[in-house]
PDB file of N, CA and C in Angstrom:
ATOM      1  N   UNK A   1     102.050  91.678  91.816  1.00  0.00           N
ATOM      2  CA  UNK A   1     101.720  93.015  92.262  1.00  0.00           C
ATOM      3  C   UNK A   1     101.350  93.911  91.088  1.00  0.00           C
ATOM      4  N   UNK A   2     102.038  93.866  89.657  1.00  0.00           N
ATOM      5  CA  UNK A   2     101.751  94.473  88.776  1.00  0.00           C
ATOM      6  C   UNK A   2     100.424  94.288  88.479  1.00  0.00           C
ATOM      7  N   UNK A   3      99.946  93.648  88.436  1.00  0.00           N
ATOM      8  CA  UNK A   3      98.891  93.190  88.068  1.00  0.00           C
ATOM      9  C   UNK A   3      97.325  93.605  88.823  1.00  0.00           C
ATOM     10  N   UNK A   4      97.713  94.051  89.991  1.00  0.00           N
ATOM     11  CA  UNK A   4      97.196  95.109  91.033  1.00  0.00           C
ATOM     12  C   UNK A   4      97.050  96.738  90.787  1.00  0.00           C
ATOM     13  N   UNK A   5      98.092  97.048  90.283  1.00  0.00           N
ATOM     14  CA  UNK A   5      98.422  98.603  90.215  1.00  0.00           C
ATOM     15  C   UNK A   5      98.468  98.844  88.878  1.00  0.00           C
ATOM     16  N   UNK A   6      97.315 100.066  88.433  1.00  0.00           N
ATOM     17  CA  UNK A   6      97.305 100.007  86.981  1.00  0.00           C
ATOM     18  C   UNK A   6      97.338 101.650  87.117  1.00  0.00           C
ATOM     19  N   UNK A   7      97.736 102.437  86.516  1.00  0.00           N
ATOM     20  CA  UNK A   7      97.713 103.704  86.203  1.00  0.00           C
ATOM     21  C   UNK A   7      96.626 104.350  84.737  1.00  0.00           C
ATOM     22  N   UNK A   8      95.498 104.928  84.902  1.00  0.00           N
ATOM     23  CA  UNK A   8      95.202 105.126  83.261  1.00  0.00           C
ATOM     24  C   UNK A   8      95.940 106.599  82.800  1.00  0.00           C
ATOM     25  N   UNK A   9      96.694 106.834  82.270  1.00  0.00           N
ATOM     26  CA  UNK A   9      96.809 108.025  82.353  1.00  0.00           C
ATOM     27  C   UNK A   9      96.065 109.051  81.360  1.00  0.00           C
ATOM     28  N   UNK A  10      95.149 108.343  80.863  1.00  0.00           N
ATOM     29  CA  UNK A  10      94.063 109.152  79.853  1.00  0.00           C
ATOM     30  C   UNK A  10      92.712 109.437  81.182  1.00  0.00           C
ATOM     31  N   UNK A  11      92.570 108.753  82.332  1.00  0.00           N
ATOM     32  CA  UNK A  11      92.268 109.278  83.606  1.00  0.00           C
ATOM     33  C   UNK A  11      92.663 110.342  84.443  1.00  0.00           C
ATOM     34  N   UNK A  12      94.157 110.315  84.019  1.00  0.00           N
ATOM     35  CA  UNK A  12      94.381 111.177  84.914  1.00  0.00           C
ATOM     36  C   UNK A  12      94.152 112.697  84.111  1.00  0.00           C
ATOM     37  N   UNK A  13      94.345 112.893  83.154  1.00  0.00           N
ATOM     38  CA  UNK A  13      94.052 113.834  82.041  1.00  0.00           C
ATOM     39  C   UNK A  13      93.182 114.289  81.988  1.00  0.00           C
ATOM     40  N   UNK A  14      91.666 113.228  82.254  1.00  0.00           N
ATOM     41  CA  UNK A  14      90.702 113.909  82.261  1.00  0.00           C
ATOM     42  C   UNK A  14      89.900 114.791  83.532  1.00  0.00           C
ATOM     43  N   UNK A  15      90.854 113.836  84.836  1.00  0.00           N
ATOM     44  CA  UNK A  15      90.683 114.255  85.976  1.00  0.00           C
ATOM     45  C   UNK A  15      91.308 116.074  86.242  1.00  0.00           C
ATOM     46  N   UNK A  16      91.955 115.774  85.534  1.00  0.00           N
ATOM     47  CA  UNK A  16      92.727 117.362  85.376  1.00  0.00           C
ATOM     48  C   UNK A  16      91.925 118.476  84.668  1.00  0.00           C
ATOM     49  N   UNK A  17      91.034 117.661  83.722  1.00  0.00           N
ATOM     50  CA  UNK A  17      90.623 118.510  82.919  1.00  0.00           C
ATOM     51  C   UNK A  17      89.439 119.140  84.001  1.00  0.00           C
ATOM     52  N   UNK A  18      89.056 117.696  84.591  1.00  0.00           N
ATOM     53  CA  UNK A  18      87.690 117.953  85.283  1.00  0.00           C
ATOM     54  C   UNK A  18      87.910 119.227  86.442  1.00  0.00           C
ATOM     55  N   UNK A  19      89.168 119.333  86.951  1.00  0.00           N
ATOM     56  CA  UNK A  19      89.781 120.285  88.346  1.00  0.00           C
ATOM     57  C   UNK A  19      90.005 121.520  87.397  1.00  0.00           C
ATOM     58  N   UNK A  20      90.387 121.562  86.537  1.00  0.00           N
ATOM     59  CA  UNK A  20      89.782 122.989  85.581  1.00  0.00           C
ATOM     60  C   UNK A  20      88.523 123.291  85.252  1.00  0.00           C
ATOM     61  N   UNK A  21      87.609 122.917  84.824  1.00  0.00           N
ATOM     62  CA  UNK A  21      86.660 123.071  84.948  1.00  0.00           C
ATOM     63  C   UNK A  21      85.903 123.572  86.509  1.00  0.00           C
ATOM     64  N   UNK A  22      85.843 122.515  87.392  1.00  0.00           N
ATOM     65  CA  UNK A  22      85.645 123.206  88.380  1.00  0.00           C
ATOM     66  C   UNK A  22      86.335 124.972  89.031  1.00  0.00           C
ATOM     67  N   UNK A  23      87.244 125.117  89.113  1.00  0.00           N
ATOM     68  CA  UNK A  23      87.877 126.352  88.956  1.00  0.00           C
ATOM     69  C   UNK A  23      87.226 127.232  88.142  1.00  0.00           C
ATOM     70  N   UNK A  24      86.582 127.022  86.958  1.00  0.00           N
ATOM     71  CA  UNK A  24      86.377 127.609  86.133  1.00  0.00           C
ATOM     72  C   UNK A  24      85.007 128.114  86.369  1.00  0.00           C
ATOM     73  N   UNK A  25      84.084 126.856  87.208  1.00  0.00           N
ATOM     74  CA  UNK A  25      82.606 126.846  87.185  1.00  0.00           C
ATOM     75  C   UNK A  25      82.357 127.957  88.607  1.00  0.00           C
ATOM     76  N   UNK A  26      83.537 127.554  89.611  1.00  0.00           N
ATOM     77  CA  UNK A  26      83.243 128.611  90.547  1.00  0.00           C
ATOM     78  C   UNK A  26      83.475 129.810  90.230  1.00  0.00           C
ATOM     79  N   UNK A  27      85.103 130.167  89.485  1.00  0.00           N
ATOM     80  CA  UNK A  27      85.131 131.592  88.881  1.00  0.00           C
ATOM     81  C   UNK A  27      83.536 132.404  88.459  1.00  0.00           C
ATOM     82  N   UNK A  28      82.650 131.434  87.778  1.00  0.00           N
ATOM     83  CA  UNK A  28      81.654 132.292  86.892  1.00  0.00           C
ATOM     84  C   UNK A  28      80.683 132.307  88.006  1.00  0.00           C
ATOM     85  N   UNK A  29      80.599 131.672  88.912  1.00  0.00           N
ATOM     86  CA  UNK A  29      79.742 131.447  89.708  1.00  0.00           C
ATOM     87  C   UNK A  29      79.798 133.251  90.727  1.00  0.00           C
ATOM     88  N   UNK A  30      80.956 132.935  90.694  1.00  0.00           N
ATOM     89  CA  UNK A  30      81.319 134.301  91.538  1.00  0.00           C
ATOM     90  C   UNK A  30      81.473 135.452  91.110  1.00  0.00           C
ATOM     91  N   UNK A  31      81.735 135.696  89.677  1.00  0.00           N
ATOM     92  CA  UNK A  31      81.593 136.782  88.880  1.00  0.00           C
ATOM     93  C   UNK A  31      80.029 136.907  88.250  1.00  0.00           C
ATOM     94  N   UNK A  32      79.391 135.956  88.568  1.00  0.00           N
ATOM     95  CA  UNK A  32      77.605 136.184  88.263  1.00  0.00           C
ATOM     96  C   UNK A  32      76.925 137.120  89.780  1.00  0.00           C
ATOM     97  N   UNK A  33      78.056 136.758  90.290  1.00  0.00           N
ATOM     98  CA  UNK A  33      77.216 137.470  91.903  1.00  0.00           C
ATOM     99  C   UNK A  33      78.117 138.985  91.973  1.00  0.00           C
ATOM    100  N   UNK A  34      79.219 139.284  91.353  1.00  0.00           N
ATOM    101  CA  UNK A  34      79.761 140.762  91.730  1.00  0.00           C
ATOM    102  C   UNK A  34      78.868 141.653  91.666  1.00  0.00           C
ATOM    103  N   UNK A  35      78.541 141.494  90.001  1.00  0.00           N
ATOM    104  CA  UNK A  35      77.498 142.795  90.025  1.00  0.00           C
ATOM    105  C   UNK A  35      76.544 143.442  90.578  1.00  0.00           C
ATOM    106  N   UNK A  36      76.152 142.302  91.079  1.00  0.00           N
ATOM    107  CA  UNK A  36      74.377 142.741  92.463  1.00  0.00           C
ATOM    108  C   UNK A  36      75.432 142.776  93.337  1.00  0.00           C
ATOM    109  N   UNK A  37      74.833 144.018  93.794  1.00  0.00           N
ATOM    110  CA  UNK A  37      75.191 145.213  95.193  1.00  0.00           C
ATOM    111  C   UNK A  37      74.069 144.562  96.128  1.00  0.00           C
ATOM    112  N   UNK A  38      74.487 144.244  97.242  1.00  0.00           N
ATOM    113  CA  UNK A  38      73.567 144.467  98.784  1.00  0.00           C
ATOM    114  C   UNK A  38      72.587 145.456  98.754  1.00  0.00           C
ATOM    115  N   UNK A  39      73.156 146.837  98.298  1.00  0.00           N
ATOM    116  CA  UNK A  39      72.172 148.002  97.990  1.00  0.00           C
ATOM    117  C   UNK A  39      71.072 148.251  97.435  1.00  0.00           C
ATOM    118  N   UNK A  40      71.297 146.911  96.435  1.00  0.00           N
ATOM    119  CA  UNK A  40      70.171 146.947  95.455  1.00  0.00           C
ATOM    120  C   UNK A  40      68.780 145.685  95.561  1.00  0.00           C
ATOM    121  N   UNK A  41      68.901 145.100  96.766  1.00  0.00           N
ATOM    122  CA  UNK A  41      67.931 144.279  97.342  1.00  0.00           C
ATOM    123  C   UNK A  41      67.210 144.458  98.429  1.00  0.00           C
ATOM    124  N   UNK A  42      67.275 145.425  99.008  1.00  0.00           N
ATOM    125  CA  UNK A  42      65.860 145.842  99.617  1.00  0.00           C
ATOM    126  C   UNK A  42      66.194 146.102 101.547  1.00  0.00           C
ATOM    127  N   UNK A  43      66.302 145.767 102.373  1.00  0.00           N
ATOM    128  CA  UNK A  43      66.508 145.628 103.643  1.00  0.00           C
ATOM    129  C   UNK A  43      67.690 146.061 104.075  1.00  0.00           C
ATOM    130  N   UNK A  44      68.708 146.714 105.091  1.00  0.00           N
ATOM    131  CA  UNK A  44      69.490 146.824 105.883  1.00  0.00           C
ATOM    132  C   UNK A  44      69.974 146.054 106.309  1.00  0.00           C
ATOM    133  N   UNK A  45      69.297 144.701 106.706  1.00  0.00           N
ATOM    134  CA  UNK A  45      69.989 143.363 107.267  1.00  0.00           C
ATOM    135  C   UNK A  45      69.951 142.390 106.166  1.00  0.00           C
ATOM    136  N   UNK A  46      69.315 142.431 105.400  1.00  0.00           N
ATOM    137  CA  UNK A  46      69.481 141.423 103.846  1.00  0.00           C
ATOM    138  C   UNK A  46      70.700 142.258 103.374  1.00  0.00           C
ATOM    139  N   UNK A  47      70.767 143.232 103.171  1.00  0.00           N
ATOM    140  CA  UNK A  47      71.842 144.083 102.308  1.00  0.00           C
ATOM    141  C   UNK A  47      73.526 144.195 103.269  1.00  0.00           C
ATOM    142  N   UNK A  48      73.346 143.957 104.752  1.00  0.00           N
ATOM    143  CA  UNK A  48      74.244 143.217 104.925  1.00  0.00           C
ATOM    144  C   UNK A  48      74.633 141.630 105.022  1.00  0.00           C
ATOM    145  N   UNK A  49      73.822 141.075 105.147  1.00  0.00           N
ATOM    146  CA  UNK A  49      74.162 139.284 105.031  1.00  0.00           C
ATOM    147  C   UNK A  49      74.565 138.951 103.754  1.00  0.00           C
ATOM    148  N   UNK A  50      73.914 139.721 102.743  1.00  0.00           N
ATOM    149  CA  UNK A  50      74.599 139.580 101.117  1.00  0.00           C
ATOM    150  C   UNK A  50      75.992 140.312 101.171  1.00  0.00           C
ATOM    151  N   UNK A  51      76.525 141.223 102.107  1.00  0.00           N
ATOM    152  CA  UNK A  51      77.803 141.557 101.451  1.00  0.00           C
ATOM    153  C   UNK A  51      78.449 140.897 102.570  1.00  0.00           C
ATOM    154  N   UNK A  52      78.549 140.131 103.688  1.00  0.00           N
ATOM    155  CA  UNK A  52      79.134 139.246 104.404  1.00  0.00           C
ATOM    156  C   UNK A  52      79.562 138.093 103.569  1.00  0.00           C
ATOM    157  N   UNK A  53      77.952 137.776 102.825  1.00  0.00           N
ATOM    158  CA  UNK A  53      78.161 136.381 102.035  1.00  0.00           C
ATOM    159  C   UNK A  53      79.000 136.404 100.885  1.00  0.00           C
ATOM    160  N   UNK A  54      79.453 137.636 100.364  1.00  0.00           N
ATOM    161  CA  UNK A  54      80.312 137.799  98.641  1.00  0.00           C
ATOM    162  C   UNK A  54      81.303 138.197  99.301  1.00  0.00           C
ATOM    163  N   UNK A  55      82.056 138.509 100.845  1.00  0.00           N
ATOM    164  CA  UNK A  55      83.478 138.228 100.838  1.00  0.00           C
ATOM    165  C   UNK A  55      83.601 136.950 101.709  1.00  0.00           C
ATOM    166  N   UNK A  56      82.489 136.071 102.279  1.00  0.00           N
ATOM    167  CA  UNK A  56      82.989 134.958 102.457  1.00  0.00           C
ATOM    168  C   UNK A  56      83.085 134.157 101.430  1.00  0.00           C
ATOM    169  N   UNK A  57      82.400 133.973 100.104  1.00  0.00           N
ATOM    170  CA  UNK A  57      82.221 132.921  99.168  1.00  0.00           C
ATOM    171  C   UNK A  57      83.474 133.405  98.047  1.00  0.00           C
ATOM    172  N   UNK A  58      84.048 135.293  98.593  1.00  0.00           N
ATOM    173  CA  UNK A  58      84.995 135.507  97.314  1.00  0.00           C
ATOM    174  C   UNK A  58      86.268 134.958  98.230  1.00  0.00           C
ATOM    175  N   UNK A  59      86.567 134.541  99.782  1.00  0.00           N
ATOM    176  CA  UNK A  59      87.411 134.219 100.634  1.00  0.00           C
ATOM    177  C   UNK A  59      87.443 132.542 100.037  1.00  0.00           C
ATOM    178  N   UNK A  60      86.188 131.966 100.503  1.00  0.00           N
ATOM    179  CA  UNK A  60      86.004 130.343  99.858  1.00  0.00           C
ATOM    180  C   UNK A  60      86.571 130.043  98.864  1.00  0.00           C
ATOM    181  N   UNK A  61      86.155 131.113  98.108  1.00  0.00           N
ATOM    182  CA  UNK A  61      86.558 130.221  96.360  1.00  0.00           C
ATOM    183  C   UNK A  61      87.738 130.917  95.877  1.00  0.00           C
ATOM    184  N   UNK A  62      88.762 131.436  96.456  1.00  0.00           N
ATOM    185  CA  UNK A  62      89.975 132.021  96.738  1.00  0.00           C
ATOM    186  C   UNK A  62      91.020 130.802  97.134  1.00  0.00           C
ATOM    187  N   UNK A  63      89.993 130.325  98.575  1.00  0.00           N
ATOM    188  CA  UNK A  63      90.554 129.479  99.029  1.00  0.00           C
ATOM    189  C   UNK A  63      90.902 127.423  98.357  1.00  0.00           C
ATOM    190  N   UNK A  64      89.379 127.327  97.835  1.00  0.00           N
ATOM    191  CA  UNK A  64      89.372 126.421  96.696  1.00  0.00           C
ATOM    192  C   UNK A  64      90.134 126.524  95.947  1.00  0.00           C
ATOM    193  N   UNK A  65      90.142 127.101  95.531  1.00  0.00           N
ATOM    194  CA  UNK A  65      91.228 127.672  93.441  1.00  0.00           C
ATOM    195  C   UNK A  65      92.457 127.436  94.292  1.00  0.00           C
ATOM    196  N   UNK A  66      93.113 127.959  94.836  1.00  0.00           N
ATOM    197  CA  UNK A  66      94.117 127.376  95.467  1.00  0.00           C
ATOM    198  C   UNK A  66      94.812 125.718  96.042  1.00  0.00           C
ATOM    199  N   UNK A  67      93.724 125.203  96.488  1.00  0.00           N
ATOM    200  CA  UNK A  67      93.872 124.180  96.867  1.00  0.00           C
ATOM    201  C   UNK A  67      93.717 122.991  95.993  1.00  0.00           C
ATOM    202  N   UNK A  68      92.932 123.223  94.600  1.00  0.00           N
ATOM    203  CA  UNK A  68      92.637 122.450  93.085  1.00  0.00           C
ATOM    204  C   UNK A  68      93.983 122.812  92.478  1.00  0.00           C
ATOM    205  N   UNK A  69      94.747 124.458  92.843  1.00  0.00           N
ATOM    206  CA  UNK A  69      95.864 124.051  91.894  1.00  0.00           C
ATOM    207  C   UNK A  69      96.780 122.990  92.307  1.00  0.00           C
ATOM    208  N   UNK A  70      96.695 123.253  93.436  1.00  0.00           N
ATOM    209  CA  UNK A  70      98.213 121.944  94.122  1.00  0.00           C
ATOM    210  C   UNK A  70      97.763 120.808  94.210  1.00  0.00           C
ATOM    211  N   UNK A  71      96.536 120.251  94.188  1.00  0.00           N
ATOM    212  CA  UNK A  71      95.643 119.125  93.741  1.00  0.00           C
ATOM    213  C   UNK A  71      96.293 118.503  92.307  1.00  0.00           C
ATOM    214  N   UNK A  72      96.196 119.698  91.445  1.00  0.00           N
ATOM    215  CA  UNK A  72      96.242 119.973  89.670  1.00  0.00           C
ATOM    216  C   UNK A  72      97.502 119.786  89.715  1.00  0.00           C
ATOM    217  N   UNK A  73      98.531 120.275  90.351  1.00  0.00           N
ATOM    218  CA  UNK A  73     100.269 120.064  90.098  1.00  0.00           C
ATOM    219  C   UNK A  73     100.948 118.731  90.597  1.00  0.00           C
ATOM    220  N   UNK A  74      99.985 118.778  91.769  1.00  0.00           N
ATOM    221  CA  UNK A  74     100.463 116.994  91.969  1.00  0.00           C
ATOM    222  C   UNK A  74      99.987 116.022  91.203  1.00  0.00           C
ATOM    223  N   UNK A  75      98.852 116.123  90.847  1.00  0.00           N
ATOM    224  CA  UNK A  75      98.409 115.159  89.745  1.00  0.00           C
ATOM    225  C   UNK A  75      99.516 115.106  88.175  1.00  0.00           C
ATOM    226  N   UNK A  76      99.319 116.500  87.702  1.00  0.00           N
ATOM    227  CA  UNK A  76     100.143 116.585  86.649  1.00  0.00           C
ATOM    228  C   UNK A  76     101.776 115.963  86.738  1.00  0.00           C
ATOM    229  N   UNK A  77     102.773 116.162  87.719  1.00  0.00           N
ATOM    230  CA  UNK A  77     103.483 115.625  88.342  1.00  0.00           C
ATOM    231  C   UNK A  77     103.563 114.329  88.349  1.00  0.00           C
ATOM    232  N   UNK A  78     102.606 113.315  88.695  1.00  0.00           N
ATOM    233  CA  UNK A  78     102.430 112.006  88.503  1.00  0.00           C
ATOM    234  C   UNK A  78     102.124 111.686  87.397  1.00  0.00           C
ATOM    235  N   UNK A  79     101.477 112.308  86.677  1.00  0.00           N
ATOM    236  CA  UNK A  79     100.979 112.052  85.193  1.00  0.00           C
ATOM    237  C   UNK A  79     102.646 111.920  84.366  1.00  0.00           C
ATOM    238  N   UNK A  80     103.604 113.375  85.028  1.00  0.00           N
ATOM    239  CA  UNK A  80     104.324 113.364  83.761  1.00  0.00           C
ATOM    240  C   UNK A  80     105.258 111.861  84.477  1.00  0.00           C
ATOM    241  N   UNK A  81     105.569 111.142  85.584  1.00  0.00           N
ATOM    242  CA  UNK A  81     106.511 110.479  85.861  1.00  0.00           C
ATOM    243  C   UNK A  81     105.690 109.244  85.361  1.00  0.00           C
ATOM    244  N   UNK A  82     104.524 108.763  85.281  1.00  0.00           N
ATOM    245  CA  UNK A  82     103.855 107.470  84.567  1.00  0.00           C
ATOM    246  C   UNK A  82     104.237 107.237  83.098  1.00  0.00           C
ATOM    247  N   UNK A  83     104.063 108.749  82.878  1.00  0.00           N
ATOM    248  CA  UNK A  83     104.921 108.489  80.889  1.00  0.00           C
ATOM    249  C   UNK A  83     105.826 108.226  80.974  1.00  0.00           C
ATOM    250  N   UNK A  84     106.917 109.284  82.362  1.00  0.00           N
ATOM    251  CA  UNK A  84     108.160 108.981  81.228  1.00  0.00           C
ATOM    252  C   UNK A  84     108.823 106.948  82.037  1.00  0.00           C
ATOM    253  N   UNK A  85     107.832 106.835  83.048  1.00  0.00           N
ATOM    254  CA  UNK A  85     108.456 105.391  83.436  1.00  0.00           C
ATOM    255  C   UNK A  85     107.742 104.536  81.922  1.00  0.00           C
ATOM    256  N   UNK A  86     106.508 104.340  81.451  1.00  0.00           N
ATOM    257  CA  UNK A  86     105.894 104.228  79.985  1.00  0.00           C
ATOM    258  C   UNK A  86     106.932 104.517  79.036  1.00  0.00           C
ATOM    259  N   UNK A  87     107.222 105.420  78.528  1.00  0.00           N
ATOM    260  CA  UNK A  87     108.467 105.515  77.769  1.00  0.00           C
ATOM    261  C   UNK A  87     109.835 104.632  77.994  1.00  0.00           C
ATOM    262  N   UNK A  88     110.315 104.994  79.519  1.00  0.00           N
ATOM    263  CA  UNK A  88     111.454 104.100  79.790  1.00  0.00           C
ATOM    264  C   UNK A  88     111.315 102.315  79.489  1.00  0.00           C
ATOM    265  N   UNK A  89     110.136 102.727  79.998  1.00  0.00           N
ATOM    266  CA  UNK A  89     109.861 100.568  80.022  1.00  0.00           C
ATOM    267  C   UNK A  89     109.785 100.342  78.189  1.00  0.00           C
ATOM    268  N   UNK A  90     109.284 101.236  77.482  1.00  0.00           N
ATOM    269  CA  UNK A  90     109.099 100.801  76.314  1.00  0.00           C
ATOM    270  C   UNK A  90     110.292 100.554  75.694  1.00  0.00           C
ATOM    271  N   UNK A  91     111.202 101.738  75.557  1.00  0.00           N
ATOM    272  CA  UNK A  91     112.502 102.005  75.083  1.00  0.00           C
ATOM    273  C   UNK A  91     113.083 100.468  75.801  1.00  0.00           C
ATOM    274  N   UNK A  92     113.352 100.483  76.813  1.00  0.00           N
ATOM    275  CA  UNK A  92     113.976  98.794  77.435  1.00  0.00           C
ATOM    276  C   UNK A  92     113.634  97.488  76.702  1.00  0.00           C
ATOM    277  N   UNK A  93     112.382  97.383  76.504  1.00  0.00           N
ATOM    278  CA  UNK A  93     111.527  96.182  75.454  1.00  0.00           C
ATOM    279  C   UNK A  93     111.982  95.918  74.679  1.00  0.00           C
ATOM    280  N   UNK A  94     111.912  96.857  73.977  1.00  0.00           N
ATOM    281  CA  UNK A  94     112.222  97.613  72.274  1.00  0.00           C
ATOM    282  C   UNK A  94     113.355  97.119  72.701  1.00  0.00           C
ATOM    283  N   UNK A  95     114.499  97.446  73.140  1.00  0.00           N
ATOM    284  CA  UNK A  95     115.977  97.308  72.760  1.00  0.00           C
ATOM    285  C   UNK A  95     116.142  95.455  72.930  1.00  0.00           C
ATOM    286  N   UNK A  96     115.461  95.148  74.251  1.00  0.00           N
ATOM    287  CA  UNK A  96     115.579  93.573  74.099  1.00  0.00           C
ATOM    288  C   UNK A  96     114.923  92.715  73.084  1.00  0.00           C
ATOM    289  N   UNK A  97     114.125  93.122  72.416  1.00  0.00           N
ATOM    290  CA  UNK A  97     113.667  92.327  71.446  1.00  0.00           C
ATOM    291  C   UNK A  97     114.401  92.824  70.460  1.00  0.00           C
ATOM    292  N   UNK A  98     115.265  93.857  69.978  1.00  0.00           N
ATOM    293  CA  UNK A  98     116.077  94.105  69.049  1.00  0.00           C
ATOM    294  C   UNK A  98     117.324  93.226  69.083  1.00  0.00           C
ATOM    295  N   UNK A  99     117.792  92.612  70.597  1.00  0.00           N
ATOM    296  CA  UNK A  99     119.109  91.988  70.434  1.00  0.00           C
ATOM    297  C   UNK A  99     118.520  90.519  70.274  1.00  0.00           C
ATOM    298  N   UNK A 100     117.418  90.347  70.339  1.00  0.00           N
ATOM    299  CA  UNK A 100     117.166  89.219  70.815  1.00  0.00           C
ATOM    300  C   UNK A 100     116.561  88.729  68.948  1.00  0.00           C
ATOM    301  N   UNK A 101     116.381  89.540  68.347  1.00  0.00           N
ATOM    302  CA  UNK A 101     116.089  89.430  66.903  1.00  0.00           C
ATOM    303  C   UNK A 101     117.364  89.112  66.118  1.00  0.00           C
ATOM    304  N   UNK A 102     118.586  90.420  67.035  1.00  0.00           N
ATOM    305  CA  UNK A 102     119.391  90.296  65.796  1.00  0.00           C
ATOM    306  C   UNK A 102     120.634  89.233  66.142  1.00  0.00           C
ATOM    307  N   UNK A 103     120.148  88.831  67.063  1.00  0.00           N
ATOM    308  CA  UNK A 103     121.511  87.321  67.872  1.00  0.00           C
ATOM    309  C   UNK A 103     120.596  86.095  67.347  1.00  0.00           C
ATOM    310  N   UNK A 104     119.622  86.110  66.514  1.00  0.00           N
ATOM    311  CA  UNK A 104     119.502  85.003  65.987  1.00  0.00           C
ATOM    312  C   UNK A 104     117.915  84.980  67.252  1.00  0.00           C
ATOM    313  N   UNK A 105     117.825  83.481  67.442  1.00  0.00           N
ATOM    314  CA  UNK A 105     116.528  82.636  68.064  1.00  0.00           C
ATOM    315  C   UNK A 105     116.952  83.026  69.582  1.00  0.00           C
ATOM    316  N   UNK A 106     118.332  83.323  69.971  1.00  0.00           N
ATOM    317  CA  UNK A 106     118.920  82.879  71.160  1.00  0.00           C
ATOM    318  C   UNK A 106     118.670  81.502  71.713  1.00  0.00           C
ATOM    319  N   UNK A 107     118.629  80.686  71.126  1.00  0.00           N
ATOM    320  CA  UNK A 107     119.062  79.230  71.241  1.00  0.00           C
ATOM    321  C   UNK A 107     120.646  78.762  70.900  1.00  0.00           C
ATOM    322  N   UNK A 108     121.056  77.694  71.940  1.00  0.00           N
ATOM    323  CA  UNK A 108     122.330  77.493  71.960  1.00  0.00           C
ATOM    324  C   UNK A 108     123.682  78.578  71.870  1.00  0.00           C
ATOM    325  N   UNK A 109     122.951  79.991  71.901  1.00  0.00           N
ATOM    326  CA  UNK A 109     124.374  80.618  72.086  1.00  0.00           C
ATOM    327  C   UNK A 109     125.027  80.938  73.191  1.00  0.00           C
TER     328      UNK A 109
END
């Protein structure tokens, strides 16, 4: 089964990095659109469908950023329990090949 289930955790790191980024790409995305006013594009019905559309997309990406963080905390979460089982398994190794060095070959004892 081990041999099935591999964890990278320099994957998961970058996957994290990548769910920041996104967060990040919509933030600018949406602060490139504050400044233009509805007012300032021409029509009554264009100048409302644009301010429908900047509190649905500031509702959307409200709603995204939210849902990437708990995405982002569960990931991180798994990330930190893969090290520290990585650590544990190492520390275990390490100690058996230490008794197993210092009891000699472990033959005939």
């Amino acid at each position: 089964m081990g041999d099935r289930f591999k964890t990278d955790i320099g994957q998961l790191e970058q996957f994290l990095t990548n769910l920041e980024r996104c967060v990040d790409e919509l933030n600018e995305a949406r602060s490139a659109l504050d400044h233009v006013r509805a007012d300032q594009i021409g029509t009554a019905r264009l100048d409302e469908a644009c301010d429908k559309f900047q509190e649905e997309w500031k509702y959307g990406s409200e709603k995204t950023k939210e849902l990437i963080d708990a995405i982002k905390e569960g990931v991180e979460s798994n990330k930190k329990g893969y090290e520290e089982v990585e650590q544990a398994l190492e520390k275990a190794l390490k100690q058996i090949a230490d008794k197993s060095t210092s009891s000699g070959n472990g033959v005939g004892k």
